[in-house]
Each structure stands twice: as C-alpha cells, then as structure tokens.
PDB file of N, CA and C in Angstrom:
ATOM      1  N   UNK A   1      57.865  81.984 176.720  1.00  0.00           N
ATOM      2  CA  UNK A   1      58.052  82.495 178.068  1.00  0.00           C
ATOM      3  C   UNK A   1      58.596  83.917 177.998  1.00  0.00           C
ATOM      4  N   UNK A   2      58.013  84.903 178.779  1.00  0.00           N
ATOM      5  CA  UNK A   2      58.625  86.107 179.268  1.00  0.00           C
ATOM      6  C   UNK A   2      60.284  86.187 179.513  1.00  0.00           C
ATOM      7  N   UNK A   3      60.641  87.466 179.345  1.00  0.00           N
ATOM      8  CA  UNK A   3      62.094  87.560 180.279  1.00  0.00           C
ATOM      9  C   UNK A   3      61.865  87.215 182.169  1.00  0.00           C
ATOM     10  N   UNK A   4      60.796  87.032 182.471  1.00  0.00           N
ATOM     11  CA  UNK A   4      60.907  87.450 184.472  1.00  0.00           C
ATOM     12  C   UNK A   4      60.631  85.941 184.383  1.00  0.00           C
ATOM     13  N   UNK A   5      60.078  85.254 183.635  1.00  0.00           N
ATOM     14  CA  UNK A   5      59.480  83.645 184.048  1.00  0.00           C
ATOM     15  C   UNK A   5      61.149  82.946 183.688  1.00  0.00           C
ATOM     16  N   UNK A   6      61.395  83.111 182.242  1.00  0.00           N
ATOM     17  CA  UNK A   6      63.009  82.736 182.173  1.00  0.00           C
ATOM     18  C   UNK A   6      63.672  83.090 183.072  1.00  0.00           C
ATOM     19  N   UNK A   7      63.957  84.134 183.823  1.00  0.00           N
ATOM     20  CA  UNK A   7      65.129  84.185 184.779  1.00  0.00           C
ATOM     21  C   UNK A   7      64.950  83.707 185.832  1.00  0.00           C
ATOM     22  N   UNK A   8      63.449  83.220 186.725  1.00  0.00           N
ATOM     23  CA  UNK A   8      63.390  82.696 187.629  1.00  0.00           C
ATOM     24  C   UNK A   8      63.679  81.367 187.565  1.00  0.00           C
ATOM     25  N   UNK A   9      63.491  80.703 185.998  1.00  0.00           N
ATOM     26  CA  UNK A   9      63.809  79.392 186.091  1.00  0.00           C
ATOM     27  C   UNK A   9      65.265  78.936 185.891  1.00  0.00           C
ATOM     28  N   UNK A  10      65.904  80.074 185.597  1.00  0.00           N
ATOM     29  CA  UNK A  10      67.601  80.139 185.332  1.00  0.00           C
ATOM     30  C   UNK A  10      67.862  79.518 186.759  1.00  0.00           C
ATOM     31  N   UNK A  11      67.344  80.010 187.914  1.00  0.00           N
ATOM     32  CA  UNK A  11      68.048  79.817 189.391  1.00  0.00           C
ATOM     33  C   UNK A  11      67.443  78.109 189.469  1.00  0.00           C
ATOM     34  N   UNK A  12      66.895  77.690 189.132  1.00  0.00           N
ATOM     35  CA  UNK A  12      65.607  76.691 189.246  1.00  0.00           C
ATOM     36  C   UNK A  12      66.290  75.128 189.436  1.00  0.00           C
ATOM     37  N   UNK A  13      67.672  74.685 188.826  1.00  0.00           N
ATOM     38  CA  UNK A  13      68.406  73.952 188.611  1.00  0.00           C
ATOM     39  C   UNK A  13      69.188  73.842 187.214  1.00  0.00           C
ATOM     40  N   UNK A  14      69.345  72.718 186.779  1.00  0.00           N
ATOM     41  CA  UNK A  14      69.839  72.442 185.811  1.00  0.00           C
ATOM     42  C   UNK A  14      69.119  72.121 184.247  1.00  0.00           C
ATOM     43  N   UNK A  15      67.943  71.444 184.407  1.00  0.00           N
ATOM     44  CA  UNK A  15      66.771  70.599 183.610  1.00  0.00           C
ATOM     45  C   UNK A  15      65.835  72.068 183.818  1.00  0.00           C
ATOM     46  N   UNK A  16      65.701  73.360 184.481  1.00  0.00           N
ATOM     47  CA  UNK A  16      64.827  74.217 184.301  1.00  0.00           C
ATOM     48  C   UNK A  16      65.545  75.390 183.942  1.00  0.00           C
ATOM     49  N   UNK A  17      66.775  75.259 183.887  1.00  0.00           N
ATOM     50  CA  UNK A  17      67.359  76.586 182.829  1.00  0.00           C
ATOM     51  C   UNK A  17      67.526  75.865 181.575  1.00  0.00           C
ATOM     52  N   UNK A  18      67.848  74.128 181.475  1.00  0.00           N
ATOM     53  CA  UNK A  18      67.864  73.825 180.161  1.00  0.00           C
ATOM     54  C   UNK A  18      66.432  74.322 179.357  1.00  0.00           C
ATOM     55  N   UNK A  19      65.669  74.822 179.734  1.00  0.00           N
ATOM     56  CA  UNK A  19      63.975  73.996 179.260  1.00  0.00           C
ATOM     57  C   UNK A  19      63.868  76.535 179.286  1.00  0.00           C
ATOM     58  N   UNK A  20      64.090  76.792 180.392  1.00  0.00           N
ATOM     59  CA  UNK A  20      64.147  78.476 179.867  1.00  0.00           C
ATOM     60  C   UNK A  20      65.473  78.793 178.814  1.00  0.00           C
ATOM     61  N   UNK A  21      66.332  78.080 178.551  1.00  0.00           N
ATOM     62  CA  UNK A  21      67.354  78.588 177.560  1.00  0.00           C
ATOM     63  C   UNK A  21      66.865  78.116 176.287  1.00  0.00           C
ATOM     64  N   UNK A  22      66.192  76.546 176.276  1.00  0.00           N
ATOM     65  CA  UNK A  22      65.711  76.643 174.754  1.00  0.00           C
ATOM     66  C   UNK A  22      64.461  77.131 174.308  1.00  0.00           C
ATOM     67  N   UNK A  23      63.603  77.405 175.096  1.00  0.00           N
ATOM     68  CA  UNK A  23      62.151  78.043 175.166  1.00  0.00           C
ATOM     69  C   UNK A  23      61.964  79.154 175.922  1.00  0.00           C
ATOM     70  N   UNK A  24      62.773  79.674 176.738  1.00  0.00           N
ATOM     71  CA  UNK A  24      62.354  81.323 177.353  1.00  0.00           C
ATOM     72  C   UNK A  24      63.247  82.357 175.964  1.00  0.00           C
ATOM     73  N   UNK A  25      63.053  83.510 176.682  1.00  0.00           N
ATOM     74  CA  UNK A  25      63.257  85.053 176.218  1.00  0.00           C
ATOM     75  C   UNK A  25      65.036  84.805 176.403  1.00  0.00           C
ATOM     76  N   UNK A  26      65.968  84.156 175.576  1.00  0.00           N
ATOM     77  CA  UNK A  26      67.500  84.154 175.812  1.00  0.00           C
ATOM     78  C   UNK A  26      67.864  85.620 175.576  1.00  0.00           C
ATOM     79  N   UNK A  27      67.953  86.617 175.033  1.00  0.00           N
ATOM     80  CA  UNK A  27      68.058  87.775 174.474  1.00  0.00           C
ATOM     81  C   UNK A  27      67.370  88.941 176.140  1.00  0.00           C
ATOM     82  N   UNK A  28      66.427  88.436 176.724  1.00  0.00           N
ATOM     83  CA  UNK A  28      66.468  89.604 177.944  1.00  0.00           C
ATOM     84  C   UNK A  28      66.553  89.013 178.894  1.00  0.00           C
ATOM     85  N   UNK A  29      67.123  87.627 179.173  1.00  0.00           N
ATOM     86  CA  UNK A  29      67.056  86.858 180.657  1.00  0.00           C
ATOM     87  C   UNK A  29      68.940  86.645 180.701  1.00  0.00           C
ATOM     88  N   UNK A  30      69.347  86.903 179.248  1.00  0.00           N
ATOM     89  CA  UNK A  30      70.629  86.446 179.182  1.00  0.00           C
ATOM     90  C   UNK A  30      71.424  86.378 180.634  1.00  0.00           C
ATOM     91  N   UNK A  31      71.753  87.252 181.571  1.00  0.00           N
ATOM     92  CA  UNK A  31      72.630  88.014 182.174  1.00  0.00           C
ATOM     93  C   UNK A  31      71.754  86.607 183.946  1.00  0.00           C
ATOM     94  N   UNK A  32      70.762  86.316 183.840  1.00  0.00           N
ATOM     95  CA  UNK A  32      70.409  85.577 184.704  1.00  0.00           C
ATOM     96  C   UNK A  32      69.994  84.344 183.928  1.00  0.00           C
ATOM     97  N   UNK A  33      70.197  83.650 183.328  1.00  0.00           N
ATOM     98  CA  UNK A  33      70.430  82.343 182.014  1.00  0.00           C
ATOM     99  C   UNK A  33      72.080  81.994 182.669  1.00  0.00           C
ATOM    100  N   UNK A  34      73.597  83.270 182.657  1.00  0.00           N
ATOM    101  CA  UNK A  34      74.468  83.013 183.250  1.00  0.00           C
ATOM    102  C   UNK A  34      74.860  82.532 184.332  1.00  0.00           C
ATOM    103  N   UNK A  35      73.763  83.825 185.494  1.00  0.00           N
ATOM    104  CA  UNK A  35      73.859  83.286 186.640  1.00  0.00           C
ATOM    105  C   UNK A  35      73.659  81.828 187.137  1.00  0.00           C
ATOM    106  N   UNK A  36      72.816  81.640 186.557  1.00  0.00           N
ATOM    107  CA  UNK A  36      71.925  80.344 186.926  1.00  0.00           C
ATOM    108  C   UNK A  36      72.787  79.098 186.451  1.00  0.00           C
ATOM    109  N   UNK A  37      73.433  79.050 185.373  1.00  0.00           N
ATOM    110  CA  UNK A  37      74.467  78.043 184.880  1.00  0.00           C
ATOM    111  C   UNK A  37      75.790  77.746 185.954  1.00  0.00           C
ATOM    112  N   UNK A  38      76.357  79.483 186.527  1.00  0.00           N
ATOM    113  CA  UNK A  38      77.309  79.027 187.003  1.00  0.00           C
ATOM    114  C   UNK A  38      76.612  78.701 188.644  1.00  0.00           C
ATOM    115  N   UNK A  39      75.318  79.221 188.730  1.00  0.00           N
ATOM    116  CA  UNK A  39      75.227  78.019 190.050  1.00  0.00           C
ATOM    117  C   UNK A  39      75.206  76.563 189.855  1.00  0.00           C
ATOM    118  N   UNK A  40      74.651  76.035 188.828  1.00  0.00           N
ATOM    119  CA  UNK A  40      74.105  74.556 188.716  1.00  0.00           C
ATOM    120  C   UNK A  40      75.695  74.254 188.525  1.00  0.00           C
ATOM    121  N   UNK A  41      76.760  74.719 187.864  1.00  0.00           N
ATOM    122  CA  UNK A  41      77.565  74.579 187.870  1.00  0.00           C
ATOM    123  C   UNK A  41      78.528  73.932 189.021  1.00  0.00           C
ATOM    124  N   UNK A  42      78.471  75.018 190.012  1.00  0.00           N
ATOM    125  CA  UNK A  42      78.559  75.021 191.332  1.00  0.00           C
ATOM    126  C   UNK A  42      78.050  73.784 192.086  1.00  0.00           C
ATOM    127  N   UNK A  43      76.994  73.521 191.892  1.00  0.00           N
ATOM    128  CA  UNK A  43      76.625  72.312 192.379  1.00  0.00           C
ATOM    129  C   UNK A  43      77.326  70.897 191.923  1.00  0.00           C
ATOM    130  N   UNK A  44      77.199  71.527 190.946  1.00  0.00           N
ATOM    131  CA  UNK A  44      78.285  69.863 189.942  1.00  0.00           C
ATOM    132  C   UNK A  44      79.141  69.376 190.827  1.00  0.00           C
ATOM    133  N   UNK A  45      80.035  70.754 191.546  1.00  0.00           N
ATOM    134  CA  UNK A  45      81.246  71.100 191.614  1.00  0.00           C
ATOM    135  C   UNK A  45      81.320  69.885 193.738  1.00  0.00           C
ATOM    136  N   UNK A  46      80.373  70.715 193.637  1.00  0.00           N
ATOM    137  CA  UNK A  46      80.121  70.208 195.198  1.00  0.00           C
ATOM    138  C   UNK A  46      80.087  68.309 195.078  1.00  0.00           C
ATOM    139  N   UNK A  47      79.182  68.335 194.216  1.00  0.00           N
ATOM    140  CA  UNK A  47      78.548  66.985 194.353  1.00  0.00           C
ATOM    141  C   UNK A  47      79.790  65.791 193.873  1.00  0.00           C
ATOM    142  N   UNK A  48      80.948  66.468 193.397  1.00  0.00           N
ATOM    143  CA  UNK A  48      82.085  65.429 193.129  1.00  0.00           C
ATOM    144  C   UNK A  48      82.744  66.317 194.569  1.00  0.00           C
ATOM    145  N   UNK A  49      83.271  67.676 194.695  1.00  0.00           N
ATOM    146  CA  UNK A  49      83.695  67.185 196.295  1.00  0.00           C
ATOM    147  C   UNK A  49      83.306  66.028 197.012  1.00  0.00           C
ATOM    148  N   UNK A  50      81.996  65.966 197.498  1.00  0.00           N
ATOM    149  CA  UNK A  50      81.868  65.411 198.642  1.00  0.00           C
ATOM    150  C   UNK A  50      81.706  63.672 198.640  1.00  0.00           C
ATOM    151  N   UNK A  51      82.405  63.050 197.695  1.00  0.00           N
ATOM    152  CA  UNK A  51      83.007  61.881 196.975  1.00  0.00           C
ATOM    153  C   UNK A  51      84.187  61.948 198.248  1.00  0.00           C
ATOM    154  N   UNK A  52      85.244  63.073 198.752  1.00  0.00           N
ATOM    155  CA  UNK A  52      86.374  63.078 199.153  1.00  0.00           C
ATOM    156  C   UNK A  52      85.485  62.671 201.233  1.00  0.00           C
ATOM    157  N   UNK A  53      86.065  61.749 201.513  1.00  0.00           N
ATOM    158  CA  UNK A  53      85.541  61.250 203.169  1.00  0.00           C
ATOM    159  C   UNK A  53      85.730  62.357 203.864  1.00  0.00           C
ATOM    160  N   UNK A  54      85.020  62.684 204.809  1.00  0.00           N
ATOM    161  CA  UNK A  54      84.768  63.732 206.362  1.00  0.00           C
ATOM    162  C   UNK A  54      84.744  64.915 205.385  1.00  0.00           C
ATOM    163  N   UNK A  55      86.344  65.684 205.484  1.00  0.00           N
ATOM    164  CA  UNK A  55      86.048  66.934 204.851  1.00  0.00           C
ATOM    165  C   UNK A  55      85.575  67.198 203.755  1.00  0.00           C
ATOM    166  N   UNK A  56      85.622  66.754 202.635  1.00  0.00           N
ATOM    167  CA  UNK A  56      84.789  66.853 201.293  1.00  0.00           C
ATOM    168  C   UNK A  56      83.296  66.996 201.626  1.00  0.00           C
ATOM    169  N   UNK A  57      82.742  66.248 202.445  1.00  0.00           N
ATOM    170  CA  UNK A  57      81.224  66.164 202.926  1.00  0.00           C
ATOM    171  C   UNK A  57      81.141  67.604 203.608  1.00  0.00           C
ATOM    172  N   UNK A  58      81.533  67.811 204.663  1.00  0.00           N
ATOM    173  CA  UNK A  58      81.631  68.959 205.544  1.00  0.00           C
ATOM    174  C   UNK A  58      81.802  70.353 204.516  1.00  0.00           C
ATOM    175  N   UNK A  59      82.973  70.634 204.043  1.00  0.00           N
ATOM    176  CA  UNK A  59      83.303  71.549 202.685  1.00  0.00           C
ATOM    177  C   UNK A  59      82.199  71.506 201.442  1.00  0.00           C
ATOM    178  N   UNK A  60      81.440  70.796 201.135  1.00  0.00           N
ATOM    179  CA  UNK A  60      80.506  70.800 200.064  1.00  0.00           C
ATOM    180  C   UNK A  60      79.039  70.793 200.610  1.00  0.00           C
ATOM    181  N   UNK A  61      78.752  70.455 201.987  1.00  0.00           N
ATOM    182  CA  UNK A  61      77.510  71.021 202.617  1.00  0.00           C
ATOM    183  C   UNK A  61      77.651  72.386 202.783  1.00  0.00           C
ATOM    184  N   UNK A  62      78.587  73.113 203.266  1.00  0.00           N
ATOM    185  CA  UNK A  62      78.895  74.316 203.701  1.00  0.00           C
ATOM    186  C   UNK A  62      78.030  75.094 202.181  1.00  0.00           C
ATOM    187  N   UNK A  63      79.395  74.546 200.915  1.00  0.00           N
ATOM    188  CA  UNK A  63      78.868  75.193 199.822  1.00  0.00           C
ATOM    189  C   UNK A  63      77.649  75.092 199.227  1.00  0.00           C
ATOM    190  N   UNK A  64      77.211  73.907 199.268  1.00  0.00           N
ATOM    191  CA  UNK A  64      75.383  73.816 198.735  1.00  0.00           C
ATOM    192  C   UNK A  64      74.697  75.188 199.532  1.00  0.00           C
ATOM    193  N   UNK A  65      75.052  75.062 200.672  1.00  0.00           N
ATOM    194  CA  UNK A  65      74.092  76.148 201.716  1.00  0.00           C
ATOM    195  C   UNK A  65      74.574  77.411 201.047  1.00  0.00           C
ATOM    196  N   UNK A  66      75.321  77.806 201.028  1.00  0.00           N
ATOM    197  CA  UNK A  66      76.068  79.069 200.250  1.00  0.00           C
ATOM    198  C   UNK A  66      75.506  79.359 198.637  1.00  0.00           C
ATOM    199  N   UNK A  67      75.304  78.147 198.516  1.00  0.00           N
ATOM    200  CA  UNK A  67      74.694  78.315 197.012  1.00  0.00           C
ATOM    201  C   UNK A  67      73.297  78.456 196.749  1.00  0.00           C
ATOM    202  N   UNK A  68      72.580  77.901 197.469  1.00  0.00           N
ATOM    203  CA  UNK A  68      71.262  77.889 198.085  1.00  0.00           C
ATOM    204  C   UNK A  68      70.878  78.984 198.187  1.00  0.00           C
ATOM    205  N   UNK A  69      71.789  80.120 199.120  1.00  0.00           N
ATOM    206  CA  UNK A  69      71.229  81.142 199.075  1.00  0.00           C
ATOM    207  C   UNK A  69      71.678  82.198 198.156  1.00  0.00           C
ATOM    208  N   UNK A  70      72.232  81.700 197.112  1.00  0.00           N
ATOM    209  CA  UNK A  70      72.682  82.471 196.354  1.00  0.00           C
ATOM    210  C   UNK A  70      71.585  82.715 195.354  1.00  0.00           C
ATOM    211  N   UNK A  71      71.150  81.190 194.923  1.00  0.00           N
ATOM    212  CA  UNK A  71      69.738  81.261 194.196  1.00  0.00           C
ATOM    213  C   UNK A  71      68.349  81.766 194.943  1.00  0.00           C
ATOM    214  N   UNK A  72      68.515  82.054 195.680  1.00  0.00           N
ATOM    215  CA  UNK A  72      67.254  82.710 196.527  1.00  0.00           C
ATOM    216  C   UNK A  72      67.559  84.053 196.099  1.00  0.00           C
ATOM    217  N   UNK A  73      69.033  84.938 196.446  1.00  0.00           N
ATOM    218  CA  UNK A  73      68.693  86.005 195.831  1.00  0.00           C
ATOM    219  C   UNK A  73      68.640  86.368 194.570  1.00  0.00           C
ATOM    220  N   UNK A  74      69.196  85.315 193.516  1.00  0.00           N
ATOM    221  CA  UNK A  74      69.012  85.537 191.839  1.00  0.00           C
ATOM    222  C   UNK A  74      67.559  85.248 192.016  1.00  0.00           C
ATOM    223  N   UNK A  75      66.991  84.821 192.528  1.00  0.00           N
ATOM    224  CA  UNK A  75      65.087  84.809 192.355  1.00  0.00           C
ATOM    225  C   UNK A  75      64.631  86.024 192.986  1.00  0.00           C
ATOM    226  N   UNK A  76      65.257  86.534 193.782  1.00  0.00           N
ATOM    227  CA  UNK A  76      64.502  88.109 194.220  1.00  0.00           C
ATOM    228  C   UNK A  76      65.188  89.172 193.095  1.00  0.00           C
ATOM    229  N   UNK A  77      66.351  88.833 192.760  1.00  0.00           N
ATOM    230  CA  UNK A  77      66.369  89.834 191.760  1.00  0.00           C
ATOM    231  C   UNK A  77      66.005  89.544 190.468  1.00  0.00           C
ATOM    232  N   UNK A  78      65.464  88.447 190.503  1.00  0.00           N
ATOM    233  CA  UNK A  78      64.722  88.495 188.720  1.00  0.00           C
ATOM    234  C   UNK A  78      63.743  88.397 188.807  1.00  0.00           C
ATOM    235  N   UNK A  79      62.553  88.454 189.861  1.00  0.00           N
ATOM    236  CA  UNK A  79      61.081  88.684 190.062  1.00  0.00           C
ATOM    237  C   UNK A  79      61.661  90.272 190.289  1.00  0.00           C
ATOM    238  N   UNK A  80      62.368  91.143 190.872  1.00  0.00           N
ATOM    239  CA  UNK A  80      62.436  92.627 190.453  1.00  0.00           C
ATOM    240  C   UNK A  80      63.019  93.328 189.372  1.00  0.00           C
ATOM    241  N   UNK A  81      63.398  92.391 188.523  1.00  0.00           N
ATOM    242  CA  UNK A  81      63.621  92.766 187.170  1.00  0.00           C
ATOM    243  C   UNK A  81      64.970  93.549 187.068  1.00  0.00           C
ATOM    244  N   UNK A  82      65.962  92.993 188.025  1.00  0.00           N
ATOM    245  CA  UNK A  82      66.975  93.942 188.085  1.00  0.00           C
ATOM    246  C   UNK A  82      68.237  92.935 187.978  1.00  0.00           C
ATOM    247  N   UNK A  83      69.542  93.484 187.771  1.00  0.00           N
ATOM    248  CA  UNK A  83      70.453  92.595 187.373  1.00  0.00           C
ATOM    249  C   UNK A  83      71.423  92.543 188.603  1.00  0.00           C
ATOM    250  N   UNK A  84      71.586  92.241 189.346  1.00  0.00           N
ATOM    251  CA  UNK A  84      72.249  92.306 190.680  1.00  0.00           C
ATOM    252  C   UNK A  84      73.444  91.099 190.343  1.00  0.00           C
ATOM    253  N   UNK A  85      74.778  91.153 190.273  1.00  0.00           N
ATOM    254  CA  UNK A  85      75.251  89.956 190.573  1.00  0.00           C
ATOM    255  C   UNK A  85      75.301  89.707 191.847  1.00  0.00           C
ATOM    256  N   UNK A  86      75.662  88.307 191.780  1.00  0.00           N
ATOM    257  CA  UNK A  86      75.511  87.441 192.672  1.00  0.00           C
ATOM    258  C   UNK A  86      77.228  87.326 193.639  1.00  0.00           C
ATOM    259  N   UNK A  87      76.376  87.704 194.919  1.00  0.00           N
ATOM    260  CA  UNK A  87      78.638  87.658 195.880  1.00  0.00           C
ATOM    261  C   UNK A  87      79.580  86.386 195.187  1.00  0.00           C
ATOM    262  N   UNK A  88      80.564  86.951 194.745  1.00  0.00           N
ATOM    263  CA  UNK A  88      81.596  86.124 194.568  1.00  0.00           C
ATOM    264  C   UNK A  88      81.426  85.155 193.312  1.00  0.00           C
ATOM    265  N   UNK A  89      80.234  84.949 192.858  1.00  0.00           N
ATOM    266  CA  UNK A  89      80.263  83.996 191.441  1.00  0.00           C
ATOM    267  C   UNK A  89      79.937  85.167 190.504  1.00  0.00           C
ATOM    268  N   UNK A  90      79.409  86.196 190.805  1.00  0.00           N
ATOM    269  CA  UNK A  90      78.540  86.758 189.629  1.00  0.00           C
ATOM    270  C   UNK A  90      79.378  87.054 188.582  1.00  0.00           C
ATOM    271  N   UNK A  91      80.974  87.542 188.923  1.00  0.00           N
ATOM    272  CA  UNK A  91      81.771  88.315 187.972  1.00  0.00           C
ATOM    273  C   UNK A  91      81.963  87.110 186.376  1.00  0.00           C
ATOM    274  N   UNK A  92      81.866  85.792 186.730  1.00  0.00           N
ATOM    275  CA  UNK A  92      82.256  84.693 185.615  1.00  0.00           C
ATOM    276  C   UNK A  92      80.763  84.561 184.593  1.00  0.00           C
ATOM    277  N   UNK A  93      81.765  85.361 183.203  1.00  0.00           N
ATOM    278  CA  UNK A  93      80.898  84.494 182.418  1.00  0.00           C
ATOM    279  C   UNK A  93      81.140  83.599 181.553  1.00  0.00           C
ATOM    280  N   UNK A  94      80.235  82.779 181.820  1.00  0.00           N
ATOM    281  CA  UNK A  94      79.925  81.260 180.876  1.00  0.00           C
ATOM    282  C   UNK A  94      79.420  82.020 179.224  1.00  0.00           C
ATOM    283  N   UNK A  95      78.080  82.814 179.500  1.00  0.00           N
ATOM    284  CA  UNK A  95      77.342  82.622 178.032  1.00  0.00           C
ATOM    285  C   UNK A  95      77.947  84.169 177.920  1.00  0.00           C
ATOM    286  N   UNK A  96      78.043  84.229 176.305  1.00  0.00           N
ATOM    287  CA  UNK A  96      78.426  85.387 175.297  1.00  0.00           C
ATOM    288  C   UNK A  96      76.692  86.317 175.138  1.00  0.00           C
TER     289      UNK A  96
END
C-alpha cells in the first residue's frame, strides 16, 4: 500500500489501521498511523464510559460525534497529503 491509501485507513477504525500498520507505507503515513490510533483509542474510551447510566450514555454520544468528525477531517487531510493535526487530540503521541 501507498502512503495516501495507509493514512486513509489509519482513520478507518481499529482492524483497518491494524491491517495499514502491518502492510501499508509505516515510514510516510507514520504521523496519520498516530492519529488514527489515538482516535480508535478514543473510542475504546467512550465505549466503557457509556457502561456509567444516563450521563455516561449522554457524555460518550456527545464524544463518538466529536470523534466522528474528527476522522472525517484526518481523511480530508490524508487524501491531501498534508499533516494537519487533529483539534485537541492531535498533540499526543502514541507511535515513535
């Protein structure tokens, strides 16, 4: 796989950045390989919130939607080949 096909699948979930990190371009997608971890991440994160009754549900829909569109714009910026972080998650990195 290319660097632009790997980074779109970085945003893709969990099972499609596993599958671009061991078979895409790791070396030019790196920087969206990150992004994409600490969203699926993010989701993890939600999906044991909303375990917690009323507000946990309410507080972790909010964030899926927030995250949702977070991966919409890591897919416009890695079909333009550009490294944009992402509001408020982009600064954390996971991969070296």
């Amino acid at each position: 796989m290319n660097k632009k096909v790997t980074s779109i699948l970085a945003y893709l979930g969990l099972v499609l950045w596993l599958i671009a990190f061991l078979a895409g371009d790791k070396e030019g997608a790196k920087f969206h390989l990150n992004q994409g971890l600490v969203l699926a991440l993010g989701y993890i994160i939600c999906s044991i919130i909303m375990v917690i009754p009323v507000v946990g549900a309410i507080v972790a829909c909010i964030a899926d939607v927030v995250l949702f569109v977070f991966a919409i714009m890591g897919i416009v910026s890695a079909c333009k080949d550009e490294e944009k972080p992402l509001p408020l998650i982009g600064k954390i990195q996971l991969l070296k």
